[in-house]
Protein backbone atom coordinates (compact mmCIF):
# COMPACT_ATOMS: atom_id res chain seq x y z
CA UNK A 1 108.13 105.48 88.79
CA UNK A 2 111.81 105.22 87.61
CA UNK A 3 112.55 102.08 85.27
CA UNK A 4 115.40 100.47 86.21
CA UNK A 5 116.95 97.40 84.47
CA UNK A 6 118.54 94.68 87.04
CA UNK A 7 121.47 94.51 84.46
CA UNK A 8 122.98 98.10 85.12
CA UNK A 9 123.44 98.11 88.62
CA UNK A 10 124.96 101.54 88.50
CA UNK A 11 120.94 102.78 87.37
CA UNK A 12 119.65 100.58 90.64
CA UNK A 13 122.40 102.36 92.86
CA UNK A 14 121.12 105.55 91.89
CA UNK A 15 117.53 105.26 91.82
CA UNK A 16 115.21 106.94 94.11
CA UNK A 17 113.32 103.86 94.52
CA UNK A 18 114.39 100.11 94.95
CA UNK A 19 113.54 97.35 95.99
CA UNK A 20 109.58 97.97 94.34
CA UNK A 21 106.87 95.28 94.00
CA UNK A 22 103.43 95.20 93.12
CA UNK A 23 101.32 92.54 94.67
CA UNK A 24 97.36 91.99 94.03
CA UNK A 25 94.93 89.79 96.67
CA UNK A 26 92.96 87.10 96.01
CA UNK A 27 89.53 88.19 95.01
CA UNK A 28 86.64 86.20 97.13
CA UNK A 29 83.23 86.39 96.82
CA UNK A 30 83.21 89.95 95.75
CA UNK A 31 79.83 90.99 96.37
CA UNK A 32 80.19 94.45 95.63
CA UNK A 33 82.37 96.50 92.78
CA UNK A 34 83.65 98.53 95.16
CA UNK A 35 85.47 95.13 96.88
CA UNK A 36 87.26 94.52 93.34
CA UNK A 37 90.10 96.95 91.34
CA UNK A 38 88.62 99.37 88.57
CA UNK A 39 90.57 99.71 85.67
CA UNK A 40 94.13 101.08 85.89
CA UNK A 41 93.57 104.71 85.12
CA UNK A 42 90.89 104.93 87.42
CA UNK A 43 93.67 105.28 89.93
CA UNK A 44 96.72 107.60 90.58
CA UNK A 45 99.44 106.67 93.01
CA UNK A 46 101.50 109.19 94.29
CA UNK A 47 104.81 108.01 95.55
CA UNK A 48 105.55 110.57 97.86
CA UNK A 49 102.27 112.01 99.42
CA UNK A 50 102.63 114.91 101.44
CA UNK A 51 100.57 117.40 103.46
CA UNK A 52 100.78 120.92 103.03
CA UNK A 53 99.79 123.48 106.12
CA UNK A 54 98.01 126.41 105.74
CA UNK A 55 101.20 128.16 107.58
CA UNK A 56 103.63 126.42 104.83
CA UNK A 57 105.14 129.50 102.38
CA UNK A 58 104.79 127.12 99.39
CA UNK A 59 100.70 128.76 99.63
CA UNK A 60 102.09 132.00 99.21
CA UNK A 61 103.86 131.30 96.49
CA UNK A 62 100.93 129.26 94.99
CA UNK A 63 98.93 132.62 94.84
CA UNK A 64 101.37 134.91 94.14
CA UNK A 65 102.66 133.08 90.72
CA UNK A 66 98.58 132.33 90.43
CA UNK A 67 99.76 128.57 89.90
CA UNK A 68 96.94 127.97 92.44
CA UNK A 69 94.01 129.14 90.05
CA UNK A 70 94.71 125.65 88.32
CA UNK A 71 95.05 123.50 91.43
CA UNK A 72 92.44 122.13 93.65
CA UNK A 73 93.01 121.19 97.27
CA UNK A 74 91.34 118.90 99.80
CA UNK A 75 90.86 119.27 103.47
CA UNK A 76 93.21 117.05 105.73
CA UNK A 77 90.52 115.73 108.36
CA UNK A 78 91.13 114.09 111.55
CA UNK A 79 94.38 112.93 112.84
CA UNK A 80 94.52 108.74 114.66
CA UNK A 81 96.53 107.55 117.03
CA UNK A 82 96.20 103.76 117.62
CA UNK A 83 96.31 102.45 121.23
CA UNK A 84 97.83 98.85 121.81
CA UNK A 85 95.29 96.33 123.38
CA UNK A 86 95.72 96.46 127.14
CA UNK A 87 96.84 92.61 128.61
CA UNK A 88 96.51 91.46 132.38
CA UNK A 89 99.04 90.01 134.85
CA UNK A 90 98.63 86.38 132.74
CA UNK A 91 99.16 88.31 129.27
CA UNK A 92 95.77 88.31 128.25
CA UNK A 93 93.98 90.60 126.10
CA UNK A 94 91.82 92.88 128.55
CA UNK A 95 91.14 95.93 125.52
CA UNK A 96 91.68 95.25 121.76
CA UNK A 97 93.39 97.90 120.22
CA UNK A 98 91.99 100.99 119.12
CA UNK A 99 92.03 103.85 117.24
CA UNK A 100 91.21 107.17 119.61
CA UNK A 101 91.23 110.83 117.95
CA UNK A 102 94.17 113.40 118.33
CA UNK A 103 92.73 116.34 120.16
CA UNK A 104 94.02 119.81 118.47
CA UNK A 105 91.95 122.50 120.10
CA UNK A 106 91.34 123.32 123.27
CA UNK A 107 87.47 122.42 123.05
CA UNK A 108 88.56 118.53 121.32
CA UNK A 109 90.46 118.01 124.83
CA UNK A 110 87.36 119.68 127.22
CA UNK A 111 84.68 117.68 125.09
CA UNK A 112 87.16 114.34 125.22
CA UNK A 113 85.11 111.41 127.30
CA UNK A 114 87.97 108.95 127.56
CA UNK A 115 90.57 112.39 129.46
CA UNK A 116 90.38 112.66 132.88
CA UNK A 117 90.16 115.84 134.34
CA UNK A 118 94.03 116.14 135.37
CA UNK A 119 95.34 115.28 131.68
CA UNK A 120 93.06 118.10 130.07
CA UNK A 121 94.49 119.98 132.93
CA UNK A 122 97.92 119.67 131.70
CA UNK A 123 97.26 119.27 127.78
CA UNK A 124 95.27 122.62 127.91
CA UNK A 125 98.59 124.37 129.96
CA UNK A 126 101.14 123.23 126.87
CA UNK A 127 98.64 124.01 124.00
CA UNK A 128 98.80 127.76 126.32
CA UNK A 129 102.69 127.46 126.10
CA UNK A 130 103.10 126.24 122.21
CA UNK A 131 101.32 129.48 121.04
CA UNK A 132 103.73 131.30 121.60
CA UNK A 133 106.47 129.28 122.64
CA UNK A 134 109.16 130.77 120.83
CA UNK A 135 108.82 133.52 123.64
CA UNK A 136 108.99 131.73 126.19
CA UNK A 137 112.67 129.97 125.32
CA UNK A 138 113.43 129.90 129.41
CA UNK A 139 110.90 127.02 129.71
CA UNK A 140 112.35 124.66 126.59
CA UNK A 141 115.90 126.26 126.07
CA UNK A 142 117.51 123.30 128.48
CA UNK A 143 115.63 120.73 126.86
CA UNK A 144 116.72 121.61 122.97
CA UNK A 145 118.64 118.56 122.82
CA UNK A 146 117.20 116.45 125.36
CA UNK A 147 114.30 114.04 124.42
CA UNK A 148 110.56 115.64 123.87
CA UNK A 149 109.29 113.08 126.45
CA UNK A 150 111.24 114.43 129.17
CA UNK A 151 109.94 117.77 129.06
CA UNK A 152 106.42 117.36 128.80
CA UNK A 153 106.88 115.17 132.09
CA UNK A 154 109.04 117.81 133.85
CA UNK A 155 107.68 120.96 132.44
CA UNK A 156 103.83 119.80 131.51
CA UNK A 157 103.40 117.14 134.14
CA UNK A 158 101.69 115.69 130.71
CA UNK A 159 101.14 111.43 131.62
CA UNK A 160 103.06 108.55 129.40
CA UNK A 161 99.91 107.79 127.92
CA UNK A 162 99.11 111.19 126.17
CA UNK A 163 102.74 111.31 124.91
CA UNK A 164 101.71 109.97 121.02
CA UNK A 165 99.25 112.02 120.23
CA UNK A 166 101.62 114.73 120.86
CA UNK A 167 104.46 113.38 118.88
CA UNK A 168 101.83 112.15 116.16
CA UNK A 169 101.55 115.60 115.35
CA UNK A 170 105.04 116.18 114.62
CA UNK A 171 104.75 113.62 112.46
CA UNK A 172 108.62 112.20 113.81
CA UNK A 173 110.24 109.47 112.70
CA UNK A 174 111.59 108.48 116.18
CA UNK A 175 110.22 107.02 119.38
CA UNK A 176 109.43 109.31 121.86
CA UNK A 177 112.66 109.39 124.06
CA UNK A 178 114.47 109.95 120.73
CA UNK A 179 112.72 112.87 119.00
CA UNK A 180 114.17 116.10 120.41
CA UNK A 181 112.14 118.94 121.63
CA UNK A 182 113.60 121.24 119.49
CA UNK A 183 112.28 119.01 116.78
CA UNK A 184 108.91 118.27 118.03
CA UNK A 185 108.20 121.70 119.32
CA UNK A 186 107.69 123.55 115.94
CA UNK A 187 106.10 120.79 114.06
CA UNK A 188 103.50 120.58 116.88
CA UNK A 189 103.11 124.68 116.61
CA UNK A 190 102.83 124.46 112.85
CA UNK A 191 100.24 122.40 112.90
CA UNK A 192 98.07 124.08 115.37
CA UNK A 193 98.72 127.08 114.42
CA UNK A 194 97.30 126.59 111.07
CA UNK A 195 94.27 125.08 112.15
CA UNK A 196 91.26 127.06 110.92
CA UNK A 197 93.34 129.89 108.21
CA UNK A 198 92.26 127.87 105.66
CA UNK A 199 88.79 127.19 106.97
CA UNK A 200 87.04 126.03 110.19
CA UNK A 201 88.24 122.87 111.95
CA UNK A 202 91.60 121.96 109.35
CA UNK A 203 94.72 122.93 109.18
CA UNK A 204 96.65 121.64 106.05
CA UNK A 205 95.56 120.52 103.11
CA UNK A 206 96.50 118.02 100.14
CA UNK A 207 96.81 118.71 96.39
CA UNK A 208 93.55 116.64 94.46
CA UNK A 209 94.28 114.19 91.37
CA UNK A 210 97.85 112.91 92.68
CA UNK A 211 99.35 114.77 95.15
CA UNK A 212 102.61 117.56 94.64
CA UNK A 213 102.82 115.76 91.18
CA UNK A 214 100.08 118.52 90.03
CA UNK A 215 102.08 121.43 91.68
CA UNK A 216 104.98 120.46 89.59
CA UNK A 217 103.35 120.31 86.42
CA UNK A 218 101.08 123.25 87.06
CA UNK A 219 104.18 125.12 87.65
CA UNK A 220 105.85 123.93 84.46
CA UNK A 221 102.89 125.05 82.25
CA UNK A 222 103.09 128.50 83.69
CA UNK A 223 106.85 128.66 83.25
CA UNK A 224 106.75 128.19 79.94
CA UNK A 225 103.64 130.39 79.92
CA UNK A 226 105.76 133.32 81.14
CA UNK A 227 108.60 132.74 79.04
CA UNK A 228 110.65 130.20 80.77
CA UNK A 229 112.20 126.76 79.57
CA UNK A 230 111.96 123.57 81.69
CA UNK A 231 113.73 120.42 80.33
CA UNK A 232 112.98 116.66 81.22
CA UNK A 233 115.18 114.02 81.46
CA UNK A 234 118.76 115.71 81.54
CA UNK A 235 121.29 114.85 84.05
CA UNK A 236 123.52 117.69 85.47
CA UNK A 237 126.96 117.12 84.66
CA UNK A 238 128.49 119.99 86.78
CA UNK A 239 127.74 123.87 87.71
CA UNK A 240 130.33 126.88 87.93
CA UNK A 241 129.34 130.29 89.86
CA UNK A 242 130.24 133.45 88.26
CA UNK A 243 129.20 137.04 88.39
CA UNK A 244 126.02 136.35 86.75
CA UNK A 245 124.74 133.49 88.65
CA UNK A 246 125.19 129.77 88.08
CA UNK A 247 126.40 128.21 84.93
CA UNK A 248 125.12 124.62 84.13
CA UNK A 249 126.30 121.72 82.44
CA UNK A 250 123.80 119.76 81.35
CA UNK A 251 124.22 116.06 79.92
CA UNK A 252 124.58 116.10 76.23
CA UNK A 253 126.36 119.40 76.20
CA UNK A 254 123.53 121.78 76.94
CA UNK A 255 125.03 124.61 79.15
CA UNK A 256 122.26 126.83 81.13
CA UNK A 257 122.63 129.66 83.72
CA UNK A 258 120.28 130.55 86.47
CA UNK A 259 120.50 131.86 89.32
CA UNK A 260 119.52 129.02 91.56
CA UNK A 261 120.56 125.14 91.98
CA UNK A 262 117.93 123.22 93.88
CA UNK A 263 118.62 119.07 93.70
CA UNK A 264 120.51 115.88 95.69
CA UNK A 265 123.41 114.63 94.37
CA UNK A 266 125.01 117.76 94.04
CA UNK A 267 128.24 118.96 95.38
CA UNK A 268 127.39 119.64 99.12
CA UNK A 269 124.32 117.80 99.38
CA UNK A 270 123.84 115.10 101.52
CA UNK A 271 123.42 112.47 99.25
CA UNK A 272 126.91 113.40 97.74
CA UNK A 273 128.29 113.79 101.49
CA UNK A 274 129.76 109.75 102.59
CA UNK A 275 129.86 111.66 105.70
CA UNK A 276 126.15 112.26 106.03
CA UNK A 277 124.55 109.29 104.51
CA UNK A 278 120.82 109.30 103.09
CA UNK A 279 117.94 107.78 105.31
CA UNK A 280 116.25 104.86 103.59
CA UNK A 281 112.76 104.31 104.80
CA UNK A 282 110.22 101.32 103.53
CA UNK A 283 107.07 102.48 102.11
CA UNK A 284 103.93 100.68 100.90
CA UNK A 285 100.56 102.08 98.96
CA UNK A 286 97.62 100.07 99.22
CA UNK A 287 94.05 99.99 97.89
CA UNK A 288 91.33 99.44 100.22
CA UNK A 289 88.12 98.03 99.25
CA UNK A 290 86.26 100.13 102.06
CA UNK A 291 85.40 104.28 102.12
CA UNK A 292 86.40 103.43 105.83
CA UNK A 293 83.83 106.21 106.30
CA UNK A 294 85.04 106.63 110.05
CA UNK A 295 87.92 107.75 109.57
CA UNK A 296 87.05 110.98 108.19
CA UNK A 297 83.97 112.11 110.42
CA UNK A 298 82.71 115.88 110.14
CA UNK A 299 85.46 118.37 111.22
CA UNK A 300 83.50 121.31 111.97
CA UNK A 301 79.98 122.88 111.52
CA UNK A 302 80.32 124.24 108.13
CA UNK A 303 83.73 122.59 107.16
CA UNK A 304 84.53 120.95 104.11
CA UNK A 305 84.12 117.26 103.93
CA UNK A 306 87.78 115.99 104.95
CA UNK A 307 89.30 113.28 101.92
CA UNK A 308 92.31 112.58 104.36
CA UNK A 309 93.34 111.11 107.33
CA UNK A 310 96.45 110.53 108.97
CA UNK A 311 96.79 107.23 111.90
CA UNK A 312 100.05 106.76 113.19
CA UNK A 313 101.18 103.78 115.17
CA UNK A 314 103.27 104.95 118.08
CA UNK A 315 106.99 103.47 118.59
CA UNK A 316 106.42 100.25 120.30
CA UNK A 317 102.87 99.35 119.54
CA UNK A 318 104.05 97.38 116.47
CA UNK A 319 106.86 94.40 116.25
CA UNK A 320 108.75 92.77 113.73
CA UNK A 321 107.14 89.62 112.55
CA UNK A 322 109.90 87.62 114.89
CA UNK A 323 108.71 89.83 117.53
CA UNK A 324 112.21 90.34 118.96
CA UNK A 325 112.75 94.56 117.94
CA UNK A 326 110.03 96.74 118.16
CA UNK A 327 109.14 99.04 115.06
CA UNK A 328 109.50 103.23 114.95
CA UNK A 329 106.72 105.14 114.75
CA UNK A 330 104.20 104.55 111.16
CA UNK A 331 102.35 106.95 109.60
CA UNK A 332 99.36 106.35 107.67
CA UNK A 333 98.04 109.08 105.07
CA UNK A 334 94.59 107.54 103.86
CA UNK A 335 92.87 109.19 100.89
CA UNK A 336 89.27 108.64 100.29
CA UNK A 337 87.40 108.70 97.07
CA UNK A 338 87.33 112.27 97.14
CA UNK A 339 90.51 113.09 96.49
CA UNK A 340 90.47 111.77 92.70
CA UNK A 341 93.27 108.93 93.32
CA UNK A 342 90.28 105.69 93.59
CA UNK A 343 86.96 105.00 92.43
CA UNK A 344 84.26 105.92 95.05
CA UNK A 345 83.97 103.47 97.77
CA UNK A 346 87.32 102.73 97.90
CA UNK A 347 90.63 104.15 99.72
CA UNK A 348 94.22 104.82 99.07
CA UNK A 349 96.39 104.35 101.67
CA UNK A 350 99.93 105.00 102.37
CA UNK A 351 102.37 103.60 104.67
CA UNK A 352 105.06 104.99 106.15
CA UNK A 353 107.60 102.21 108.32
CA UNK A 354 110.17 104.42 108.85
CA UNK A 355 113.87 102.96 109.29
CA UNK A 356 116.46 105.51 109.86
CA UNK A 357 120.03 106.27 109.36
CA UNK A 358 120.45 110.18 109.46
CA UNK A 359 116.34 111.31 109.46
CA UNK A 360 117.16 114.51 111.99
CA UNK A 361 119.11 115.92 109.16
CA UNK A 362 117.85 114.56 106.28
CA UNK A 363 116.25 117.18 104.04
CA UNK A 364 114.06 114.38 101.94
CA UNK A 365 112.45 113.19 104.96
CA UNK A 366 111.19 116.87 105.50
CA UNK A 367 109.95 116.92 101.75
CA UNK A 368 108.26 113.71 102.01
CA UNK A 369 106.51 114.35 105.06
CA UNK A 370 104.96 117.77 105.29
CA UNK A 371 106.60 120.61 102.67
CA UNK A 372 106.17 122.72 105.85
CA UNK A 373 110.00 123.65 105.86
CA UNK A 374 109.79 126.17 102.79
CA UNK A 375 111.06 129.53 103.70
């Protein structure tokens, strides 16, 4: 995490993250160690978890540079989707609210007890169309722009109710009538489509011992393995193109030249853009004192055992504390003890409230949430 000293506000300004605390509950009757905190490096924190699909190109690249020979990779189990408690005419609670499993397959939605027989009707016709739906551009083309609940009503005949577990796939940042089809549509693909390349039952995956953090160093090591020179810590003062490739000015005085700038704050990007302003988002990793063992139940026969989950709360089912504006969707990546991050019989879990200025074209959003846009 970035240091920043409340004295320079020109540091804070910059700085990827603001506004941090760290807070620690009241310890009662702990009857168990797994109820109280191990010792600091028994955890590791990543700040920006992400999921990687077994469709995402960043896998190819992983084998072809063999960075992936020194990597090892979890399965990403079953996906949540929590269902506000249902209240009667006088407002009270008739259902609490629940948690109910996002059907992927075509056998999840024909073995589902709570579907009736018309919605697995019209769940099994889109998961028919999203196969291949980029062929079929006649059925979606008029709805590009419009929202993604619209056509699954007009095209899908798909009810209200079975509209989040769609959109929880495409992991979006916006309430249903504000995510666009031609957002949701190959977010939802991507993620079926890569169910079972990887093995049976999963579809993406997660990096173990602290997320894309171990990508990036991995990678360094064999960079300078092969010959190349990373440097930490240097600010880039300004970059010329010539015939060669791109020259770099590095702070200090260090001047470099490669043939590719990747980075924000660069000339173009939208952070340096006033006209395209970065999406702040609230964020929140917590330590649970619980495997929560039912959130990651068996995927398939012969699957690995899954060491994430993801739950999102659809737009709506959550409120502000005042209760007057409703929150956008939140996405919950929970890591079991598996995954290296927490002592066994305890959970990681991250929190994603997401409050948006620009997220459709924000490229960090895309990093933080999948790495699926790689090409």
């Amino acid at each position: 995490m970035p240091r920043t000293s409340p004295s320079d506000p020109a540091i804070i300004d910059n700085a990827a993250f603001t506004n941090v605390s760290i807070s620690k509950t009241e310890q009662v009757d702990v009857q168990s160690a797994a109820q109280s905190l191990s010792f600091s490096r028994a955890y590791t924190l990543a700040l920006c978890p992400q999921l990687v699909y077994a469709q995402s190109a960043l896998l190819k690249y992983l084998v072809s540079s063999k960075v992936h020979k020194q990597l090892e990779f979890v399965a990403v189990g079953s996906w949540w989707v929590y269902s506000a408690p249902n209240k009667d005419s006088s407002g009270e609670s008739e259902r609490d609210g629940q948690l109910f499993k996002v059907p992927s397959s075509r056998e999840d939605i024909f073995t589902d007890k709570v579907l009736d027989f018309k919605a697995k009707r019209a769940l099994t016709k889109f998961l028919r169309f999203i196969v291949d739906y980029e062929e079929q551009r006649e059925i979606w083309e008029d709805y590009r722009t419009r929202s993604f609940a619209e056509f699954l009503v007009e095209q899908f005949k798909v009810p209200v109710t079975l509209h989040p577990p769609l959109l929880a796939l495409s992991l979006s940042p916006q309430g249903p009538n504000v995510t666009t089809t031609e957002f949701a549509l190959p977010r939802i693909a991507r993620h079926l489509r890569s169910i079972g390349r990887l093995g049976p039952g999963f579809g993406s995956v997660i990096p173990k011992w602290g997320g894309m953090s171990e990508v990036t160093q991995v990678a360094c090591r064999a960079c300078a393995v092969g010959g190349g020179v990373y440097v930490l810590h240097k600010d880039v003062s300004s970059f010329e193109k010539n015939e060669s490739g791109v020259k770099v000015h590095l702070a200090g005085g260090d001047v470099v030249t490669t043939r590719w700038v990747v980075g924000q704050g660069l000339e173009g990007s939208p952070r340096s853009n006033p006209a395209n302003p970065s999406s702040t988002f609230s964020k929140s990793i917590t330590i649970v004192s619980s495997p929560l063992s039912s959130l990651f139940p068996s995927i398939a026969e012969e699957a690995p055992a899954p060491a994430c989950a993801v739950v999102t709360f659809p737009s709506g089912s959550l409120s502000f504390e005042d209760g007057e504006a409703e929150l956008p969707p939140v996405h919950i990546l929970v890591h079991s003890a598996d995954t290296g991050e927490c002592p066994t019989g305890q959970c990681k879990s991250t929190i994603f409230p997401y409050f948006s200025l620009a997220f459709h074209d924000d490229s960090t959003y895309e990093y933080l949430s999948t790495l699926s846009e790689l090409h």
